[in-house]
N, C-alpha and C. Protein backbone atom coordinates (compact mmCIF):
# COMPACT_ATOMS: atom_id res chain seq x y z
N UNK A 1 -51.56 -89.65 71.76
CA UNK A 1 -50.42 -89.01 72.38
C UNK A 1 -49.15 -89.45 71.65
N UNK A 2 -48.45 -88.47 71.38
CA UNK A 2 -47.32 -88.73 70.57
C UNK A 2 -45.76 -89.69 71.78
N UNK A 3 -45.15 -90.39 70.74
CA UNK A 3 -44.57 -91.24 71.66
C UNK A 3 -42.96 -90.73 71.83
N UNK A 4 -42.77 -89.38 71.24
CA UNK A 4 -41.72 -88.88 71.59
C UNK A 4 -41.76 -87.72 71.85
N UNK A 5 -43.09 -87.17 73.11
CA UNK A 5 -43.08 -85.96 73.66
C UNK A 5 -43.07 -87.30 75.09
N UNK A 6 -41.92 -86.73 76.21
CA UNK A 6 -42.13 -86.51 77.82
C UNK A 6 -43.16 -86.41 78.45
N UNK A 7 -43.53 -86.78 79.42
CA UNK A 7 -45.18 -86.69 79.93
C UNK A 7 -44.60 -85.56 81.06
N UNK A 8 -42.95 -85.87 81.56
CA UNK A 8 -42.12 -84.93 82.68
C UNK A 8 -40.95 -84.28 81.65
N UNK A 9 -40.84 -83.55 81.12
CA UNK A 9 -39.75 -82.76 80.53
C UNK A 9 -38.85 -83.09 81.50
N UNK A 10 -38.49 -82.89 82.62
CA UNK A 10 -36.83 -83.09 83.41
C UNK A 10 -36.59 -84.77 83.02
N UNK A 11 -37.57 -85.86 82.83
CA UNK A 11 -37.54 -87.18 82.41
C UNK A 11 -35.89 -87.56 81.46
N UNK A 12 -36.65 -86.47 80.41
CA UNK A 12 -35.56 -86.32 78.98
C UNK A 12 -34.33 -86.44 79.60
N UNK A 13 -34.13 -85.38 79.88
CA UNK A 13 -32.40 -85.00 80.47
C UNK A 13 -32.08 -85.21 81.49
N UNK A 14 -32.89 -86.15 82.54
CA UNK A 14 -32.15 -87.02 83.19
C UNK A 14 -31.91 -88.61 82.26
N UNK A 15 -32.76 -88.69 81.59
CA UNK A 15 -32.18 -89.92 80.60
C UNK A 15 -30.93 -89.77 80.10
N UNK A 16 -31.07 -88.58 79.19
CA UNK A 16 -30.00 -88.27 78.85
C UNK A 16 -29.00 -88.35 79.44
N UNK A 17 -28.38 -87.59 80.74
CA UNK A 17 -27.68 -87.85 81.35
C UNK A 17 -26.97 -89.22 81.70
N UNK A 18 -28.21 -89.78 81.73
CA UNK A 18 -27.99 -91.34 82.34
C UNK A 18 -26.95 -91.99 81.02
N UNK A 19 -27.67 -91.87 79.91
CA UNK A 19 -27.43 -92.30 78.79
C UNK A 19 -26.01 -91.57 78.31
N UNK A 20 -25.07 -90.92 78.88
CA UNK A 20 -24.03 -89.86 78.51
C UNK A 20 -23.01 -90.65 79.68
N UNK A 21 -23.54 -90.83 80.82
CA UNK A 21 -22.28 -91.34 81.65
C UNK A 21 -22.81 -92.89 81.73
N UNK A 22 -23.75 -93.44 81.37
CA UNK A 22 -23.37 -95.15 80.47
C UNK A 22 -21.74 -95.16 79.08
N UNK A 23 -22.03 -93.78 78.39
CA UNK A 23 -21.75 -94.15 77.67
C UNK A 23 -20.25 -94.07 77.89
N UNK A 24 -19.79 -93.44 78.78
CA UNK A 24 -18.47 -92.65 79.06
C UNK A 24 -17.94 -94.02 79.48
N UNK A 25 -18.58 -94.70 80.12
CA UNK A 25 -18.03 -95.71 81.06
C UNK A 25 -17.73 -96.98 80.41
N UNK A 26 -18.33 -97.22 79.31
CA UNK A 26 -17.88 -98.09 78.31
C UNK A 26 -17.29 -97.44 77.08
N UNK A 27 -16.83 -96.31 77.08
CA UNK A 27 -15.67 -96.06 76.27
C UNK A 27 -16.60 -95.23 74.63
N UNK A 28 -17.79 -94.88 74.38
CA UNK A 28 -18.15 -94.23 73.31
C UNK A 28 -18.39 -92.74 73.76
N UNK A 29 -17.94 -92.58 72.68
CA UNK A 29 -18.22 -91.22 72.72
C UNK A 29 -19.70 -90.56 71.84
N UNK A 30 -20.20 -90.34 72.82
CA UNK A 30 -21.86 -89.90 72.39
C UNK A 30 -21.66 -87.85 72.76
N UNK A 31 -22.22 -87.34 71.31
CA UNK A 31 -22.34 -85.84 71.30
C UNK A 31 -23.68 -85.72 71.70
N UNK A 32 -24.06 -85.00 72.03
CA UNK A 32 -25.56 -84.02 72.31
C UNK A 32 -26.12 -83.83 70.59
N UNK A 33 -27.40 -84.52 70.97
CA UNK A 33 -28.00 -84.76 69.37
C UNK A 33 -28.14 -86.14 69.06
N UNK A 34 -27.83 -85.62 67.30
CA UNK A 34 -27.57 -86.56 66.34
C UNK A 34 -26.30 -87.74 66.98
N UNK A 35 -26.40 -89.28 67.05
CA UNK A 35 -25.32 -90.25 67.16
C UNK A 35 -25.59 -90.66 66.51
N UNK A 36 -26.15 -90.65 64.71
CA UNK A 36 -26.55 -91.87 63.85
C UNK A 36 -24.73 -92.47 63.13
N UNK A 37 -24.20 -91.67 63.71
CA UNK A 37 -22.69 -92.57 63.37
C UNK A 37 -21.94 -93.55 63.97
N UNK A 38 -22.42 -93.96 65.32
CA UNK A 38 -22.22 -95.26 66.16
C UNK A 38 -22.44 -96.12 65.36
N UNK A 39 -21.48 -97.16 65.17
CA UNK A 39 -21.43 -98.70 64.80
C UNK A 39 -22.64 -99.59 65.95
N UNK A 40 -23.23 -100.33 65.26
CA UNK A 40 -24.26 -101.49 65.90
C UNK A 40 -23.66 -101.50 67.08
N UNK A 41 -22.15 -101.97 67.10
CA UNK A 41 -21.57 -102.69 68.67
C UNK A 41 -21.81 -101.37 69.42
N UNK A 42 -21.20 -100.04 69.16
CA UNK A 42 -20.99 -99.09 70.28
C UNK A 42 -22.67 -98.91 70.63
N UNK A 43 -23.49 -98.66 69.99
CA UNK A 43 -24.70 -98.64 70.09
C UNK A 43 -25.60 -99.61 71.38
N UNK A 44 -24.89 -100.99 71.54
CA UNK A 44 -25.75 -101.57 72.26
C UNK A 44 -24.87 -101.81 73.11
N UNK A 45 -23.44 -101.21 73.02
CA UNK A 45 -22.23 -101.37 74.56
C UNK A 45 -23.34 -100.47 75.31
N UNK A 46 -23.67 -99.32 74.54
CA UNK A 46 -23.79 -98.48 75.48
C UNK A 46 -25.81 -98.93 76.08
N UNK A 47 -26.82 -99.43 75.37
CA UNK A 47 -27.91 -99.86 75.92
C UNK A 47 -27.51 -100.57 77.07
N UNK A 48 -26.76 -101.27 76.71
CA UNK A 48 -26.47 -102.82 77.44
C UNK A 48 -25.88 -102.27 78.77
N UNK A 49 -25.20 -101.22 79.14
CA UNK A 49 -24.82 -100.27 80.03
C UNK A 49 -25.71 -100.25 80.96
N UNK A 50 -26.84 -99.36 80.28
CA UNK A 50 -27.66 -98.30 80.89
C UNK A 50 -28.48 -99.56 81.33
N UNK A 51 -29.10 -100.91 80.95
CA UNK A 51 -30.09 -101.68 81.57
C UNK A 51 -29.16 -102.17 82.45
N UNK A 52 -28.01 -102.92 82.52
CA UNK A 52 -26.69 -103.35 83.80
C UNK A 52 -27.34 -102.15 84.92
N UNK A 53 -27.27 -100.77 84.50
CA UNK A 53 -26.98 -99.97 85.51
C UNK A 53 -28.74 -99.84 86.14
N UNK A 54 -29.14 -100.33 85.23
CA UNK A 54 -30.76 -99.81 86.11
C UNK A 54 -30.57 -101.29 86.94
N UNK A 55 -30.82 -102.29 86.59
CA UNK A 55 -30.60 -103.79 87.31
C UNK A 55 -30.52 -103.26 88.67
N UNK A 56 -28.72 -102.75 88.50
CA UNK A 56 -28.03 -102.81 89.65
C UNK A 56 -28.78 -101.96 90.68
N UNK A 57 -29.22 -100.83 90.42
CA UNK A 57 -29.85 -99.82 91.21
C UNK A 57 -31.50 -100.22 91.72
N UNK A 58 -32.06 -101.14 91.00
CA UNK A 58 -33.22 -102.32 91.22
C UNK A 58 -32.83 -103.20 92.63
N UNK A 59 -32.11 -103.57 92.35
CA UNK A 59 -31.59 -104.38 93.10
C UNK A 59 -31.06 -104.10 94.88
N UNK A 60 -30.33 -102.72 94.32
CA UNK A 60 -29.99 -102.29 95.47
C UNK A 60 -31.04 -101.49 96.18
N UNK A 61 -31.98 -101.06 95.83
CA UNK A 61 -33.26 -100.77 95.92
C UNK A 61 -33.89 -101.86 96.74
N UNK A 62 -33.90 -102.80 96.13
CA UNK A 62 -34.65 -104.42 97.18
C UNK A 62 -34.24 -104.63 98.78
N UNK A 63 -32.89 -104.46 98.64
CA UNK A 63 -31.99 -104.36 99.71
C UNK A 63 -32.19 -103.98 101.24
């Protein structure tokens, strides 16, 4: 099984999404597509985002 086909197609573009308002919120600007022009730092502001934001929603989940 290939490791960049979706097992849920809606999966994708709610990632995406996720991954678009991480990125807004720490200040990069990510286009639809290609981002191979992010610098290392904007690159992992914005990972470093999206795992903060799953944490938090883990967490509040426990709750």
């Amino acid at each position: 099984m290939s490791s960049n086909k979706s097992v849920v197609p809606s999966a994708r573009e709610a990632l995406n999404k996720f991954k678009m308002e991480a990125a807004n919120e720490v200040g990069v600007n990510l286009k639809q597509g290609y981002n191979g022009d992010l610098t290392s730092k904007q690159a992992g502001s914005v990972g470093g985002q999206m795992v903060k934001k799953m944490i938090e929603a883990y967490e509040n989940g426990m709750k």
